[in-house]
Protein backbone atom coordinates (compact mmCIF):
# COMPACT_ATOMS: atom_id res chain seq x y z
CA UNK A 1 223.80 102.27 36.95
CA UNK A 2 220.82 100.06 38.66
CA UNK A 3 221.43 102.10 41.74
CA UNK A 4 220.75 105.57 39.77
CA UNK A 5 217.79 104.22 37.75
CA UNK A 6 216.29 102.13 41.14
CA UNK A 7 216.82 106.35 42.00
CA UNK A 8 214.69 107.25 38.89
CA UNK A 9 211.35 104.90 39.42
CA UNK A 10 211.30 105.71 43.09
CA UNK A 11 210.91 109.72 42.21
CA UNK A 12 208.40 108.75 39.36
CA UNK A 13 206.31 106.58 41.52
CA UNK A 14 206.12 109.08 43.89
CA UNK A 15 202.29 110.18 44.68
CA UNK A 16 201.39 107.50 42.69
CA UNK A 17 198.40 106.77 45.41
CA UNK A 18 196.56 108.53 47.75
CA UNK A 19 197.59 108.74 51.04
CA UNK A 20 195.74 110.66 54.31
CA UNK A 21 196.54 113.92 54.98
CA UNK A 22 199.82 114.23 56.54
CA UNK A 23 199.49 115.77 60.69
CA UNK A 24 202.45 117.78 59.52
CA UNK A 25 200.24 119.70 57.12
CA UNK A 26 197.12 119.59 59.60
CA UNK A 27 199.58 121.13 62.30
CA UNK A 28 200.91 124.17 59.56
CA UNK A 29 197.17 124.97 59.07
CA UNK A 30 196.49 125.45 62.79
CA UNK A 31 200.18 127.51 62.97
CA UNK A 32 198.86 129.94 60.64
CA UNK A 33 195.13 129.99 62.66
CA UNK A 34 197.34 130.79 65.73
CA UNK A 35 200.00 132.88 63.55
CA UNK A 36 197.73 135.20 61.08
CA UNK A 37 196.91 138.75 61.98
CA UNK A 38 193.66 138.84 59.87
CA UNK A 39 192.29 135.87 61.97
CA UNK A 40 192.98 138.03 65.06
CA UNK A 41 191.67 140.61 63.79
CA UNK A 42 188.28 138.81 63.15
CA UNK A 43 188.15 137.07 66.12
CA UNK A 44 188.36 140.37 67.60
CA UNK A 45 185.60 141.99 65.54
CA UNK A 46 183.58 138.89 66.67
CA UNK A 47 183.80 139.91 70.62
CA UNK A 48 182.86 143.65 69.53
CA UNK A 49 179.79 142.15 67.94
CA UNK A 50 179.02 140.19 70.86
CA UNK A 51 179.01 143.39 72.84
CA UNK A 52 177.26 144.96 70.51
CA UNK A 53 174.71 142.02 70.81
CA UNK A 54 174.54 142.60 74.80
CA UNK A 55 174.26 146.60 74.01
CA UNK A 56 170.82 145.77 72.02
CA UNK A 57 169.32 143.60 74.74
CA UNK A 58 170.28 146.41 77.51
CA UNK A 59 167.47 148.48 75.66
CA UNK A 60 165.14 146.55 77.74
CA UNK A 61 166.70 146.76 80.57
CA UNK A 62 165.68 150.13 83.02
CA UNK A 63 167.40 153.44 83.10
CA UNK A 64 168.23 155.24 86.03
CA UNK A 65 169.80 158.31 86.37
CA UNK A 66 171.00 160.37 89.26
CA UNK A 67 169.95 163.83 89.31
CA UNK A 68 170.92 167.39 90.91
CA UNK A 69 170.63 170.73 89.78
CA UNK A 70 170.78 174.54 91.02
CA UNK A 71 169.37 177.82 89.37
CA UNK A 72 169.15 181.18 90.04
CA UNK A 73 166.67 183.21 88.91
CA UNK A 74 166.14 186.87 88.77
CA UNK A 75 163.22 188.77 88.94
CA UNK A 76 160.99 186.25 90.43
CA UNK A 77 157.71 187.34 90.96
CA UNK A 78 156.38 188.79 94.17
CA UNK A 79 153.14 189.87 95.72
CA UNK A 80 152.73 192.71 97.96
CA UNK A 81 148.96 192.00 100.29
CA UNK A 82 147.09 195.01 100.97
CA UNK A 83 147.07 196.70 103.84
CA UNK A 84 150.12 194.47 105.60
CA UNK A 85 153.65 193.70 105.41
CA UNK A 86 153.43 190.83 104.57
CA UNK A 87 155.33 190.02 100.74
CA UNK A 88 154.03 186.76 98.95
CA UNK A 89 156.64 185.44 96.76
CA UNK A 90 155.39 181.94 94.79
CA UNK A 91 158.69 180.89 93.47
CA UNK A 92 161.84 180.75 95.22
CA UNK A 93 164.78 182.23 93.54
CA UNK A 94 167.17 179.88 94.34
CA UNK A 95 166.47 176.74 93.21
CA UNK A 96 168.08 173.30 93.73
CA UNK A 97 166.87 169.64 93.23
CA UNK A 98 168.58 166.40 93.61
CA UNK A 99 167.17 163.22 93.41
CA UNK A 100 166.89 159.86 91.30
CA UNK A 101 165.13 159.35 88.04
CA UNK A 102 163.98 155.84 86.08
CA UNK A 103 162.70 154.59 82.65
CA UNK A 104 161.83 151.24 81.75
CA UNK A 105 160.15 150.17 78.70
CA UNK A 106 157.56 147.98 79.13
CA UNK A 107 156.24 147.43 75.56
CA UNK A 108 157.55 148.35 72.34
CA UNK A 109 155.76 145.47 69.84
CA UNK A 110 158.80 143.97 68.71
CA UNK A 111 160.98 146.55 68.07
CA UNK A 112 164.12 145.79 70.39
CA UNK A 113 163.41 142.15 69.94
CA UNK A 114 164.29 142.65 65.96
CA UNK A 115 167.28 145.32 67.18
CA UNK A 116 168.68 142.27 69.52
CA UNK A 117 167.95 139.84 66.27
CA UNK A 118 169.83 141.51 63.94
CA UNK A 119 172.99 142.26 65.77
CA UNK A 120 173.44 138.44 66.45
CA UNK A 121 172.77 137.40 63.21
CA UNK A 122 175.23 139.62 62.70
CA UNK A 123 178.00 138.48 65.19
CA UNK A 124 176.77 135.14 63.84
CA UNK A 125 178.00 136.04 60.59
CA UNK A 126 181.25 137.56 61.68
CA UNK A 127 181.58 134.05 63.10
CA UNK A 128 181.36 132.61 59.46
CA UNK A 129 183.41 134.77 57.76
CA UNK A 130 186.30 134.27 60.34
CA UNK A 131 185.69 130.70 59.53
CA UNK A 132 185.52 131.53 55.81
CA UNK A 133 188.93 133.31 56.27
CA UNK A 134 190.01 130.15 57.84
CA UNK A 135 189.31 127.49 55.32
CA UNK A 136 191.14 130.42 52.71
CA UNK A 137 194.21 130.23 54.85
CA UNK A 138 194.34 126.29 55.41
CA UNK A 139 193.80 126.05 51.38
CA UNK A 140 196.77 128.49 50.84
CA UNK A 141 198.62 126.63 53.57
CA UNK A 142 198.14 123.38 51.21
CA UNK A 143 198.79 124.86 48.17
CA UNK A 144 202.22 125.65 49.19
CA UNK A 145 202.42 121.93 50.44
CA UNK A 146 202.03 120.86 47.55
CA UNK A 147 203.74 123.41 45.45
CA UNK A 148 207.32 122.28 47.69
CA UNK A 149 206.64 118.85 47.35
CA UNK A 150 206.32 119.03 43.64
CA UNK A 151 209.08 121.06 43.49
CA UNK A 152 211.32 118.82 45.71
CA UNK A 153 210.31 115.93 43.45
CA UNK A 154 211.77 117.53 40.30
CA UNK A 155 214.79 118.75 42.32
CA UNK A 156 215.07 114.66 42.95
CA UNK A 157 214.70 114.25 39.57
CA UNK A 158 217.63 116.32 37.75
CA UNK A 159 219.87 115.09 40.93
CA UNK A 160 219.11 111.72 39.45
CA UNK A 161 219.64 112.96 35.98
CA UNK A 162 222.80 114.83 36.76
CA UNK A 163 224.26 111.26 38.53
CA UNK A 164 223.25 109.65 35.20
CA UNK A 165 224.53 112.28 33.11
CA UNK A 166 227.87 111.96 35.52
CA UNK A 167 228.09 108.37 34.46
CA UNK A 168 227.91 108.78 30.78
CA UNK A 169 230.44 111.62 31.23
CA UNK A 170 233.04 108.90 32.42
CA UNK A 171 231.68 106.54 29.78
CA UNK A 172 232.07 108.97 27.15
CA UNK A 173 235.76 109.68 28.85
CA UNK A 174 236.86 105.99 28.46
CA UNK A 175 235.39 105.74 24.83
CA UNK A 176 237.32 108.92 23.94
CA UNK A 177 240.92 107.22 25.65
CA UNK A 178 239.84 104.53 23.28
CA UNK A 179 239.39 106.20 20.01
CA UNK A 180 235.67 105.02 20.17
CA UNK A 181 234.27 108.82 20.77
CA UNK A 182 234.54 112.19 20.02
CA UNK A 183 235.39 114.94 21.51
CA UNK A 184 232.08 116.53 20.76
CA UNK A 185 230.48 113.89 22.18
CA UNK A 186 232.28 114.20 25.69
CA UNK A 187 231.74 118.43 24.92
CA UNK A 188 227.90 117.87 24.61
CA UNK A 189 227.73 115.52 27.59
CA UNK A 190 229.15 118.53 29.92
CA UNK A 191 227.11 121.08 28.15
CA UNK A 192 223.87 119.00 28.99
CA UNK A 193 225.11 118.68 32.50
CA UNK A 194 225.57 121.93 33.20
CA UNK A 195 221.92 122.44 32.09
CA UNK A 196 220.80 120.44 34.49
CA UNK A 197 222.23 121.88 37.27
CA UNK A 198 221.32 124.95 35.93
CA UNK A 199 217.83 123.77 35.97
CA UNK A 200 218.34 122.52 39.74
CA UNK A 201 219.26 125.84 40.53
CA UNK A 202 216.05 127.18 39.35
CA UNK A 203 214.27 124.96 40.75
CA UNK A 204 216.33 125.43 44.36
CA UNK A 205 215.33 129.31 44.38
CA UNK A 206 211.46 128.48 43.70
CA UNK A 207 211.77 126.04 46.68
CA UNK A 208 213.30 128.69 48.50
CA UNK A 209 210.46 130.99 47.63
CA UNK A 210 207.75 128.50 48.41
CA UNK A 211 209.30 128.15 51.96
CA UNK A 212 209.54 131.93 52.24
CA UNK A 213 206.02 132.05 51.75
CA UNK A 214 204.87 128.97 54.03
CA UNK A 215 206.87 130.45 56.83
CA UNK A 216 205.16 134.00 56.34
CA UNK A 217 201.91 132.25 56.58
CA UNK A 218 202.39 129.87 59.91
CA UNK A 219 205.33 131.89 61.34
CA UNK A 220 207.67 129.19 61.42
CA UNK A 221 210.52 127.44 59.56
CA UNK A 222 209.01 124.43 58.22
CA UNK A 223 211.23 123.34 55.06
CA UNK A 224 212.18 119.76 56.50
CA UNK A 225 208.88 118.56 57.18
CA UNK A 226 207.15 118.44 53.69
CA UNK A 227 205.79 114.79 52.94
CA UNK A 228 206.69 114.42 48.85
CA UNK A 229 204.72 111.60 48.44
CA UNK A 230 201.71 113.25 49.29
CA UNK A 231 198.84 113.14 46.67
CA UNK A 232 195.08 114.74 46.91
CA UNK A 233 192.20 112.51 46.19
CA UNK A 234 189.68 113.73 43.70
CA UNK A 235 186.67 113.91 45.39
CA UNK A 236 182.98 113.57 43.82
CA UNK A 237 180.93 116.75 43.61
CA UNK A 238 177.14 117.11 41.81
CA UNK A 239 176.93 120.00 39.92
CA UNK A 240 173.59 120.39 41.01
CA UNK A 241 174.12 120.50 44.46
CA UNK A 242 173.18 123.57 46.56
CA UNK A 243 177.07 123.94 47.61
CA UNK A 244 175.92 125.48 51.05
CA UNK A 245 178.35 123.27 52.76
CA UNK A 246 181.00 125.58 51.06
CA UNK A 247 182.09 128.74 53.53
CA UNK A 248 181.61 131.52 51.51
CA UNK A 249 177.97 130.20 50.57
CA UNK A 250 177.26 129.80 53.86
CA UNK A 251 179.18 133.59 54.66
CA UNK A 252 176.38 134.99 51.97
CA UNK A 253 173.10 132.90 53.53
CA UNK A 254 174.00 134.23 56.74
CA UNK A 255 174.52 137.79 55.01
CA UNK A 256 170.79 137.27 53.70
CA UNK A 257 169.38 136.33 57.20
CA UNK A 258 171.37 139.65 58.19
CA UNK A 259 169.87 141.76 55.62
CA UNK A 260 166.42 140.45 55.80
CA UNK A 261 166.30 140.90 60.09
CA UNK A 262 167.25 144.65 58.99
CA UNK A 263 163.89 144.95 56.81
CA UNK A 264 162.16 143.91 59.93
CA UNK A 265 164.09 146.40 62.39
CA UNK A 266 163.15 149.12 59.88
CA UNK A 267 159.66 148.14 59.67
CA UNK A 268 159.07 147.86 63.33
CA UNK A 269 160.48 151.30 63.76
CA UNK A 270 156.63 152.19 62.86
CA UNK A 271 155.24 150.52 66.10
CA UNK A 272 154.70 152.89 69.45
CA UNK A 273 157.05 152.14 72.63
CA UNK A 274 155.51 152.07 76.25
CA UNK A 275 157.64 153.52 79.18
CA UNK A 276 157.42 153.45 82.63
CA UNK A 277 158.76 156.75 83.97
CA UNK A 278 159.68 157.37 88.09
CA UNK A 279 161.23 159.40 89.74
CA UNK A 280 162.09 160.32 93.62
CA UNK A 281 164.15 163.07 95.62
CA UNK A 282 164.45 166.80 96.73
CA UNK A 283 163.88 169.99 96.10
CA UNK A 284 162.64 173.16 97.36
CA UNK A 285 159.74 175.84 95.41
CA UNK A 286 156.94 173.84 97.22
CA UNK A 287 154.58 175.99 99.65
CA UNK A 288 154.11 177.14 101.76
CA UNK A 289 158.05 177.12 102.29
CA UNK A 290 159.67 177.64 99.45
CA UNK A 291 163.13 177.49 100.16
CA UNK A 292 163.00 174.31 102.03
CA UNK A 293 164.02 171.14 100.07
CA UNK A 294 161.30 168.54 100.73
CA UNK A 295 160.69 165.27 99.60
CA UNK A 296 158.54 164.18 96.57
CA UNK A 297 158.35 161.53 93.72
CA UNK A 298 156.46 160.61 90.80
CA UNK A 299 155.81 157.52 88.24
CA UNK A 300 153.28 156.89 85.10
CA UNK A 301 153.71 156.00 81.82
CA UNK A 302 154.67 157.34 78.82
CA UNK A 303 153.25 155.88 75.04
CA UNK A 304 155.89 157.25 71.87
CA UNK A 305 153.64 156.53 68.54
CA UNK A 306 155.95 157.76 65.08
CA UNK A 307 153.68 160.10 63.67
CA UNK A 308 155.59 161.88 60.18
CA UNK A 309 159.49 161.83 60.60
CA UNK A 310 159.88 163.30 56.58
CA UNK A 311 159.83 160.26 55.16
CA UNK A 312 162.95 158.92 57.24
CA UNK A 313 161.39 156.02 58.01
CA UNK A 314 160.15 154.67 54.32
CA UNK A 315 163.49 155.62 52.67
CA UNK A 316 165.05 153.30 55.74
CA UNK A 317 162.65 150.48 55.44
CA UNK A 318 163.18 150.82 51.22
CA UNK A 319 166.69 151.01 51.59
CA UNK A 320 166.85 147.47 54.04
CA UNK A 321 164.66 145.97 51.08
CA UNK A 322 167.10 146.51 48.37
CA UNK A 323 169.69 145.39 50.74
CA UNK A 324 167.95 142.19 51.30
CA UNK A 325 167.64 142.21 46.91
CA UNK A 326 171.46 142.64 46.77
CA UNK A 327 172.60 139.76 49.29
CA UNK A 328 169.95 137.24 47.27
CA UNK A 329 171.65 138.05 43.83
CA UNK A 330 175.17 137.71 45.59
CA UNK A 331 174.24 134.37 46.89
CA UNK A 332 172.81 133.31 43.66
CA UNK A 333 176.30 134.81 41.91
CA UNK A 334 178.83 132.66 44.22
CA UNK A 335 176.76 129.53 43.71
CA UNK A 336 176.92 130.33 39.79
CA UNK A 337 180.66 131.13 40.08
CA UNK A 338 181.33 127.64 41.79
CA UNK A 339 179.19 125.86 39.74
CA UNK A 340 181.27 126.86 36.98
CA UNK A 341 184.26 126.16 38.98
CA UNK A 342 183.25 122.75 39.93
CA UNK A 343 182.81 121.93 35.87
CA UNK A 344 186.22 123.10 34.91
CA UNK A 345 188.14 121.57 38.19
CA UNK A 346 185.95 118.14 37.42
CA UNK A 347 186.98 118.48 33.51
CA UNK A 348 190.59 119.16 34.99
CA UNK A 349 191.31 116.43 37.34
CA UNK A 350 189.50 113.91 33.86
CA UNK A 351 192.20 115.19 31.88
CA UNK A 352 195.29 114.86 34.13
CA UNK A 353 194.35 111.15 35.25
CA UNK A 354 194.10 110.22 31.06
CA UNK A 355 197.56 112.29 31.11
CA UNK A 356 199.20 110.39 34.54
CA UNK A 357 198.46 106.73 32.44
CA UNK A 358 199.63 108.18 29.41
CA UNK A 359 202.82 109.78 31.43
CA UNK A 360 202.90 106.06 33.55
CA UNK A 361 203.37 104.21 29.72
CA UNK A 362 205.74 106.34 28.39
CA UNK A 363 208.10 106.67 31.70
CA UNK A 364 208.03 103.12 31.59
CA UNK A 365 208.75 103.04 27.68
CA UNK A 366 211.70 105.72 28.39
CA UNK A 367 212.98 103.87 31.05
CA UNK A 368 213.78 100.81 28.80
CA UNK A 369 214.78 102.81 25.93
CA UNK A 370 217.25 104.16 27.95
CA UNK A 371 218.70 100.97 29.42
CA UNK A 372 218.98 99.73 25.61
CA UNK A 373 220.52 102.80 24.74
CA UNK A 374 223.12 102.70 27.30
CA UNK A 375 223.78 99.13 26.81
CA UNK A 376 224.26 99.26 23.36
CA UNK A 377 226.61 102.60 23.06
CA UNK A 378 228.81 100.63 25.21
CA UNK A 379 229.00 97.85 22.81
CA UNK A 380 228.99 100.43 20.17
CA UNK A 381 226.17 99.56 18.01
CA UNK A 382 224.36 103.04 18.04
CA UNK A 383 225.75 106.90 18.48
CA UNK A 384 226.23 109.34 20.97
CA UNK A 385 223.29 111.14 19.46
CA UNK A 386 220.95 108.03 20.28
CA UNK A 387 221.84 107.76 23.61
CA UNK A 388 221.29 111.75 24.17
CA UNK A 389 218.22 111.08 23.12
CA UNK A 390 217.09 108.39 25.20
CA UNK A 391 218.37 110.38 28.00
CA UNK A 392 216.51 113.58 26.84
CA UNK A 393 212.90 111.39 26.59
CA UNK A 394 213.42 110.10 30.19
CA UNK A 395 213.73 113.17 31.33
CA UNK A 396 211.18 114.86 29.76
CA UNK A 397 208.84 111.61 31.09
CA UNK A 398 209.57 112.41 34.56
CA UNK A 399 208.81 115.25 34.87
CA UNK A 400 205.97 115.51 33.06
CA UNK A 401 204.54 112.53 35.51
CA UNK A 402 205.22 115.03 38.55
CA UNK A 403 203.66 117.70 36.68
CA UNK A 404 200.52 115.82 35.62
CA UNK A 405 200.54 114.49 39.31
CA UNK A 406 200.78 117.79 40.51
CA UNK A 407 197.85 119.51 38.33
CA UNK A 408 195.92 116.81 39.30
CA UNK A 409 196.52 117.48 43.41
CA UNK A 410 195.75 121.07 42.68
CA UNK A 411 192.67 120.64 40.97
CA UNK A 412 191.12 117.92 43.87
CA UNK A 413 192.41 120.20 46.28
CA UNK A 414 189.89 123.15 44.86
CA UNK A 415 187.12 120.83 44.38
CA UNK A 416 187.79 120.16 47.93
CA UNK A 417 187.53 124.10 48.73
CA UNK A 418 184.23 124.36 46.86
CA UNK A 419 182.89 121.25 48.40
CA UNK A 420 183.33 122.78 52.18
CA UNK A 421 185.79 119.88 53.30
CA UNK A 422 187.87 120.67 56.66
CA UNK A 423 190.74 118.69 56.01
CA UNK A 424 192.56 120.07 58.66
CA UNK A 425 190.14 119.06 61.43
């Protein structure tokens, strides 16, 4: 009996403080970094956006093109000179040219420089919301943690309980040989046993669930490795705090930097562009020999000023301005959504710590209740019914300590997420 209740108080007074993140968990989270498709997939979106980053800046770098062309043309005009034989004929009709041409802009007043801004504040934000997609996974990661630990601690529980409930079944048995029992009582006993197990069952297939799903997130078989003792602290957060340590407020600044670059690439679109313009090779159609390819080149400069484009422009620059009016109200919506958050996670963890002392008291008060009640059903000074009872309230104590214990882990661990904190690193 003091081995099975020495069994009892060391499940209850599991978690009861808090310990450091466990490496096992830390390693999980960077299994599923490695593991996840959707992190992949980001990271692969973020070299795209690099390249489109190096395709903006390669506006400013020169152009050249290779060249070479043939045409025929038919009638060409012709000149017969009085009084001789002679036929002048200014164009050839064969034509051919082949050579190298250039362009290289020299000045466009900003314009590529807001192009090349924009597309690495946006593979700079591509880089957040991988990150973003990160923290979501490690949080899921540890949610499951803790979701197998608690239930492994209420499987330890009704093992416990069932080994106690074993031991009043042979107590019962030897009252009953005795005349001192009932058969009812030694019925009941088994009927509550079997409940138990029953319950263990239950709480077997969630476990098996919860490993299902920690394996589908880090790709590997992890069910011996789950620290049950483990217990978040509850960290301290202001409510008015700015929160832009948290990802997804820093995913939606970033989204505003985006949006408002974009407002400046569609007002420079207004601004002229200067090109340099060369060119160098052969061709024929020069006189006095027209059919004789000869050498020639040419540069200057060209100047591109938007004149009327039917209003394209204004409706692109209006558009990028109600973009920039949407990200600010998203912003200002996440921080209002974790505000809120914060409150009821804060309110939360208050109530499950006045819970966890009021759940410490009674497991304590059940645990002594129940050693009276077994010690004095052997002597036979109270019923069968009294000592179901006792039994029935420690149960009920213990696992309403996990459960409090539990809520109280899951709501630090969100006020963790809404804080920003890496736990994993």
């Amino acid at each position: 009996m003091k081995k099975i209740l020495f069994m009892i108080c060391t499940v209850s007074a599991l978690g009861a403080s808090a310990q450091q993140v466990p490496e096992n968990l830390k390693s999980m989270v960077q299994h599923t970094f490695d593991h996840f498709a959707k992190i992949k997939a980001m990271e692969t979106q973020q070299r795209i956006a690099a390249d489109q980053t190096q395709l903006a800046k390669a506006s400013r770098l020169p152009e050249i093109s290779g060249v070479a062309s043939y045409n025929h043309v038919y009638p060409v005009p012709k000149v017969q000179l009085p009084g001789s034989d002679f036929t002048f004929q200014p164009v050839p009709s064969e034509n051919v040219n082949a050579g190298v041409e250039a362009r290289q802009l020299l000045l466009d007043f900003g314009k590529s420089g807001s192009q090349i801004k924009q597309s690495e504040a946006q593979a700079s934000l591509l880089t957040l919301q991988t990150a973003e997609l990160r923290e979501q996974l490690a949080y899921q990661v540890a949610n499951v943690y803790l979701g197998i630990a608690f239930l492994n601690n209420n499987i330890a529980v009704q093992n416990a309980n069932i080994h106690l409930l074993e031991e009043t079944e042979h107590m019962v048995e030897n009252k009953l040989k005795h005349g001192d029992a009932i058969d009812l009582d030694l019925l009941n006993t088994r009927v509550k046993l079997e409940t138990y197990r029953n319950r263990k069952v239950d709480y077997e297939n969630s476990l098996q669930k919860q490993l299902a799903n920690l394996e589908y997130l880090t790709g590997e078989p992890l069910q011996d490795s789950i620290s049950t003792s483990f217990e978040w602290p509850a960290p301290v957060v202001q409510v008015a705090d700015d929160y832009n340590s948290n990802a997804t407020v820093k995913s939606s600044l970033e989204q505003e930097k985006v949006a408002e670059l974009g407002l400046d690439a569609a007002k420079s679109q207004y601004k002229p562009s200067l090109f340099l313009d060369a060119g160098t090779g052969f061709k024929n159609a020069y006189l006095p020999d027209i059919n004789t390819p000869k050498f020639n080149y040419a540069a200057g400069v060209s100047l591109s000023v938007p004149i009327f484009h039917g209003k394209k422009l204004r409706t692109q620059e209006h558009m990028a301005a109600a973009e920039v009016e949407v990200a600010k109200w998203n912003t200002k919506s996440i921080k209002d959504n974790i505000r809120k958050e914060v409150l009821q996670q804060q309110s939360d963890i208050a109530a499950n710590k006045q819970r966890l002392q009021t759940a410490e008291v009674l497991l304590q008060q059940a645990q002594r209740a129940l050693e009276l009640a077994q010690s004095r059903y052997r002597n036979g000074v109270i019923t069968y019914l009294d000592l179901q009872n006792a039994q029935t309230s420690m149960l009920e104590a213990q696992l309403s300590k996990i459960q409090y214990q539990y809520q109280l882990s899951v709501s630090s661990l969100a006020l963790l997420q809404l804080n920003g904190n890496e736990f994993w690193k």
